[in-house]
Each structure stands twice: as C-alpha cells, then as structure tokens.
N, C-alpha and C. Protein backbone atom coordinates (compact mmCIF):
# COMPACT_ATOMS: atom_id res chain seq x y z
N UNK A 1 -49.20 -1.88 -5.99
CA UNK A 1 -48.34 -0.82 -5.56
C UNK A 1 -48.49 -0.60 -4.05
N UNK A 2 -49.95 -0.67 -3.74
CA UNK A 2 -50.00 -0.04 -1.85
C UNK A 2 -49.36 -1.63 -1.31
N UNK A 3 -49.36 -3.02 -2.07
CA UNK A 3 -48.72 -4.06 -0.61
C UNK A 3 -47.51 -3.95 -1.24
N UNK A 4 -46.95 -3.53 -2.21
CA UNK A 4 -45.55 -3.39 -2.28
C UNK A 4 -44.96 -1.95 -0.86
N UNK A 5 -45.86 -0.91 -0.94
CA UNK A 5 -45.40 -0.03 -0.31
C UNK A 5 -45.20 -0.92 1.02
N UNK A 6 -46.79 -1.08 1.57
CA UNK A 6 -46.74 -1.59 3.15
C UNK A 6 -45.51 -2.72 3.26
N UNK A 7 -45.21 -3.85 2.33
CA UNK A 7 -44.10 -4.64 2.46
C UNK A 7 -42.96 -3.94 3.26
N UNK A 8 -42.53 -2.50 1.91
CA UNK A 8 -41.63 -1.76 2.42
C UNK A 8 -41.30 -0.92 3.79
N UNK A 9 -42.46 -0.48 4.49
CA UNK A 9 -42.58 0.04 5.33
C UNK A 9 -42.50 -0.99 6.91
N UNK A 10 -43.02 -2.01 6.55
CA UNK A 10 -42.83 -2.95 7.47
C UNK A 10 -41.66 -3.65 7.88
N UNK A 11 -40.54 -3.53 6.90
CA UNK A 11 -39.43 -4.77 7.32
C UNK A 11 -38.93 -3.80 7.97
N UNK A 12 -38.28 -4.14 9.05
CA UNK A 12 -37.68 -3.11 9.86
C UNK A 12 -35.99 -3.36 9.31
N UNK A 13 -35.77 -2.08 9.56
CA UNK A 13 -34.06 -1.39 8.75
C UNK A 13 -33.25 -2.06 9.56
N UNK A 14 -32.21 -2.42 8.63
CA UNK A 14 -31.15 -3.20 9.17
C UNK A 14 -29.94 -2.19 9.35
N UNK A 15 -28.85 -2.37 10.29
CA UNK A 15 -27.45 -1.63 10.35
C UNK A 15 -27.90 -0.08 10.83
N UNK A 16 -28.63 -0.07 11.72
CA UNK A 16 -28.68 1.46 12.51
C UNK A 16 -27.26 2.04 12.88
N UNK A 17 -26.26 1.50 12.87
CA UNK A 17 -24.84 1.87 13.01
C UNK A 17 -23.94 2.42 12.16
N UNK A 18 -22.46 2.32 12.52
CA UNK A 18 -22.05 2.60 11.98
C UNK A 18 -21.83 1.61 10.58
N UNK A 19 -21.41 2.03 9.38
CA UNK A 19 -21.45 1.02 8.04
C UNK A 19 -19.96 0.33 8.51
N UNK A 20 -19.00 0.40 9.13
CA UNK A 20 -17.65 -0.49 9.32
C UNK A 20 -18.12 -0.72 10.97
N UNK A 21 -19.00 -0.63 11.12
CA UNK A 21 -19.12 -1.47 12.96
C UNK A 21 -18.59 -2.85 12.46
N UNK A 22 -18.71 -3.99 11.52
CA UNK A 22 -18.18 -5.27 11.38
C UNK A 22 -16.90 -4.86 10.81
N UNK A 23 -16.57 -4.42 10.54
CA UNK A 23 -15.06 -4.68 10.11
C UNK A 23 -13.82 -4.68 10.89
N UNK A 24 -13.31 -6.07 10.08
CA UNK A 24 -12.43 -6.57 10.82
C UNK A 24 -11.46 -5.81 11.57
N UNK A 25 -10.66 -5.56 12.99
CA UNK A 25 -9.73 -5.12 13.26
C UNK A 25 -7.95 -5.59 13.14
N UNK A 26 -7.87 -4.32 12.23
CA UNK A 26 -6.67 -4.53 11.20
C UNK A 26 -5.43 -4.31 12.28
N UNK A 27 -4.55 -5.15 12.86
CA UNK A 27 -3.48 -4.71 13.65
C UNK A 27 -2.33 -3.76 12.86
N UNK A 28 -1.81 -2.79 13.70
CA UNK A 28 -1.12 -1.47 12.83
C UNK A 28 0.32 -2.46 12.70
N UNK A 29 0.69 -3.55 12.91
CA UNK A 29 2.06 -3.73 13.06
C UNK A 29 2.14 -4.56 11.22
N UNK A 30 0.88 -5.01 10.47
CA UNK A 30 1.03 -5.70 9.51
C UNK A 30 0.34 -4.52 8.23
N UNK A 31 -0.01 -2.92 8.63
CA UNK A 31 -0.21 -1.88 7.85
C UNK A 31 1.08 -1.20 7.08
N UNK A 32 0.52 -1.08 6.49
CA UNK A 32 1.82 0.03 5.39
C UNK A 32 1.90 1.60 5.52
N UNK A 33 2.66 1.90 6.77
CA UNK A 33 2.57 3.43 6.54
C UNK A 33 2.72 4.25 5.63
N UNK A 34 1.78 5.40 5.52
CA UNK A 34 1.66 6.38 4.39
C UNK A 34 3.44 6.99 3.96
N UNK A 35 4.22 7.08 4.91
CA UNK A 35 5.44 7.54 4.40
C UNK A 35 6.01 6.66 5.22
N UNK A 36 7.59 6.21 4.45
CA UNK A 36 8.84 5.70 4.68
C UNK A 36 9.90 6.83 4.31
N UNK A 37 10.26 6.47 5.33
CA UNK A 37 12.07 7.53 5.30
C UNK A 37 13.11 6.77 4.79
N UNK A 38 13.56 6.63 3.53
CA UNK A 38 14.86 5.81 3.26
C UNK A 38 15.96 6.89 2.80
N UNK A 39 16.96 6.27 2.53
CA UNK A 39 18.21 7.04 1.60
C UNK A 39 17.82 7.67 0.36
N UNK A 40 17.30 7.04 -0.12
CA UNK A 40 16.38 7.39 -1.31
C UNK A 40 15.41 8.65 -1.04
N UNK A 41 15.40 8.82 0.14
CA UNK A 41 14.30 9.98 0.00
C UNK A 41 12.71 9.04 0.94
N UNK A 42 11.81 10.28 0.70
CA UNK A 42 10.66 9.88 1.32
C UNK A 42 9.43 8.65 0.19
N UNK A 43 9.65 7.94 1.10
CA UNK A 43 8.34 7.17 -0.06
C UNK A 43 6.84 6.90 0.03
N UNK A 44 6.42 7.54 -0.27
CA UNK A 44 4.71 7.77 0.11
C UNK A 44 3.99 6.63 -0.04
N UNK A 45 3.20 6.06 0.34
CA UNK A 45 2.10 5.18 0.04
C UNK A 45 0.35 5.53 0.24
N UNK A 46 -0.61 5.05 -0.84
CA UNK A 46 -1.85 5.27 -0.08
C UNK A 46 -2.70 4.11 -0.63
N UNK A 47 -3.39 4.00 0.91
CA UNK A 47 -3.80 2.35 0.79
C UNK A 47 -2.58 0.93 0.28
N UNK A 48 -1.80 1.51 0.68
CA UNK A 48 -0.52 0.43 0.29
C UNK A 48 -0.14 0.62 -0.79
N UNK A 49 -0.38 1.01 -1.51
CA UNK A 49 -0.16 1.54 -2.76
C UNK A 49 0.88 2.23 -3.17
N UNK A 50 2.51 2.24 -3.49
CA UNK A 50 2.82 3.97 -4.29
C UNK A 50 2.51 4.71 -4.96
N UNK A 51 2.97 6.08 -4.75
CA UNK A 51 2.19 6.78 -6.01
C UNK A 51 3.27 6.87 -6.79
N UNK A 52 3.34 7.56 -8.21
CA UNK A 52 4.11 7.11 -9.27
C UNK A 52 5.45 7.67 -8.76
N UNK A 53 5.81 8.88 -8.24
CA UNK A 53 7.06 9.57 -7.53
C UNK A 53 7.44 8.41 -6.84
N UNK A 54 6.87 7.44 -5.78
CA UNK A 54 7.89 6.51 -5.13
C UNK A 54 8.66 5.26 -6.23
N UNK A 55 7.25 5.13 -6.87
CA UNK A 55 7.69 3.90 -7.93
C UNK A 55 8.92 4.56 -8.44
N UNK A 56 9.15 5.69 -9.06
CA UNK A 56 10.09 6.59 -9.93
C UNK A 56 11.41 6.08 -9.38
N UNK A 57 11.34 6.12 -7.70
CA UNK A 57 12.35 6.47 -7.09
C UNK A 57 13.36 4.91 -6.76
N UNK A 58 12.07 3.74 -6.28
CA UNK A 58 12.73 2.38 -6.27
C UNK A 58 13.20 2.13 -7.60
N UNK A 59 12.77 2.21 -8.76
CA UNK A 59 13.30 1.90 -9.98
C UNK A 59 14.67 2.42 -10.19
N UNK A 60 14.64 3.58 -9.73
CA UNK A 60 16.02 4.17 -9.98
C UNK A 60 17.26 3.63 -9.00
N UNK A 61 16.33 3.40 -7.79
CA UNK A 61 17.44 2.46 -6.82
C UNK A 61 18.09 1.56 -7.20
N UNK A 62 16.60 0.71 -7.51
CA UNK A 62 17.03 -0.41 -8.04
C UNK A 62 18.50 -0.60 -9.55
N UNK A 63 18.20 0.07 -10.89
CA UNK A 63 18.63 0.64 -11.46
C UNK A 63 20.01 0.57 -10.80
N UNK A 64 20.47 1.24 -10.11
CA UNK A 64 21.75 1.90 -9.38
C UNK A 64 22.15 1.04 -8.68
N UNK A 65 21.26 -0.07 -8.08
CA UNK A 65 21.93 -1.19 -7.34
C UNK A 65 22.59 -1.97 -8.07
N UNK A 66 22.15 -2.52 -9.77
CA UNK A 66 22.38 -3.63 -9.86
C UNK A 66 23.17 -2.84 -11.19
N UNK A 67 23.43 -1.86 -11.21
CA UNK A 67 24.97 -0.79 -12.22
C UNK A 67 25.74 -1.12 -11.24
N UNK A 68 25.71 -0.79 -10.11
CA UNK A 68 27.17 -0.76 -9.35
C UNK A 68 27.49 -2.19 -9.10
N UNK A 69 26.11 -3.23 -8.66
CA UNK A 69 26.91 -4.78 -9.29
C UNK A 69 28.01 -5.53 -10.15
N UNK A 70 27.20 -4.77 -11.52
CA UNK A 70 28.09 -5.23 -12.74
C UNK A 70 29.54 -4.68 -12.42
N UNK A 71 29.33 -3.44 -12.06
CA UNK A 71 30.67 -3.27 -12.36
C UNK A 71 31.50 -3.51 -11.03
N UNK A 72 31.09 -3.77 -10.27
CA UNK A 72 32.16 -5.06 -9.14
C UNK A 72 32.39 -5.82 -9.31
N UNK A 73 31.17 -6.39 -10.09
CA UNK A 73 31.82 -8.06 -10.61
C UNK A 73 32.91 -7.89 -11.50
N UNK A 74 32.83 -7.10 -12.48
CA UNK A 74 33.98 -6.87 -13.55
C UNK A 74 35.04 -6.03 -13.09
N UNK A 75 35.58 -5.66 -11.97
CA UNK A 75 36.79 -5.43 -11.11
C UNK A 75 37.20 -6.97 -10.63
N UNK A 76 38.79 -6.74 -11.13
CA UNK A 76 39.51 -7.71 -10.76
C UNK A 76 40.28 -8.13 -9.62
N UNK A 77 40.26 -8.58 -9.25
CA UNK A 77 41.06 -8.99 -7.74
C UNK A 77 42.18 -9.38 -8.08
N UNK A 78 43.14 -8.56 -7.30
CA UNK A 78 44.55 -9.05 -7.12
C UNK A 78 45.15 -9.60 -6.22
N UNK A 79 46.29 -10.65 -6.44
CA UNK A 79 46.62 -11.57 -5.84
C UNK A 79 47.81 -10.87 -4.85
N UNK A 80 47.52 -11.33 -3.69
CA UNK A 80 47.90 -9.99 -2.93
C UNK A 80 49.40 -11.12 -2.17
C-alpha cells in the first residue's frame, strides 16, 4: 500500500490546462447554427442536431412539397 501510494505521489500530473487546450479548431463556416430562419418558420438546432419541433416542421414541408407535386403533374396542359 505505502509504494503504491509513493508511486502515486511521484508521477507528476499531466494536463495542468485547460481539458479542450488540444482540440481541434473547428472553422464557423462548416458549423450548424443553433437557429435558421426559413419560410417555414425558425429551425433550431443543438449540436447539429434538431429538436423534435424542427423535425415536425421539415416533414410537413416536405409533406407539402411533394402534395403540390402530384398534383401539377396531374394538371393538364393545353395546347395553346
């Protein structure tokens, strides 16, 4: 137990700093801002992530994009 202690006492401590002094520097131009402003409304993100309100909201876009598809495709064109 006492050369386990002295072992311990002897290695000298590593990382006197800060714990992210190595971490990599992330350029802001390839980050995901916490909010987007679309037509749709505001879309939140954290850590890149949506929270379930944005998901809610692309689904429904989406949804609404590809309703108003169908039914363009199935409008007929007239021969003018």
């Amino acid at each position: 137990m006492l050369t386990l202690l002295a072992v311990a006492v002897s290695v000298p401590h590593r990382g006197k700093g800060s714990p992210h002094q190595n971490a990599a520097k992330v350029p802001p131009y390839i980050t995901t801002p916490d909010t987007v402003q679309t037509r749709v409304g505001t879309l939140r993100f954290f850590d890149g992530l949506p929270d379930p309100e944005t998901v809610h909201k692309v689904y429904d876009n989406l949804d609404f994009s590809r309703g108003l598809e169908v039914f363009l495709s199935g409008v007929p064109l007239r021969d003018v």
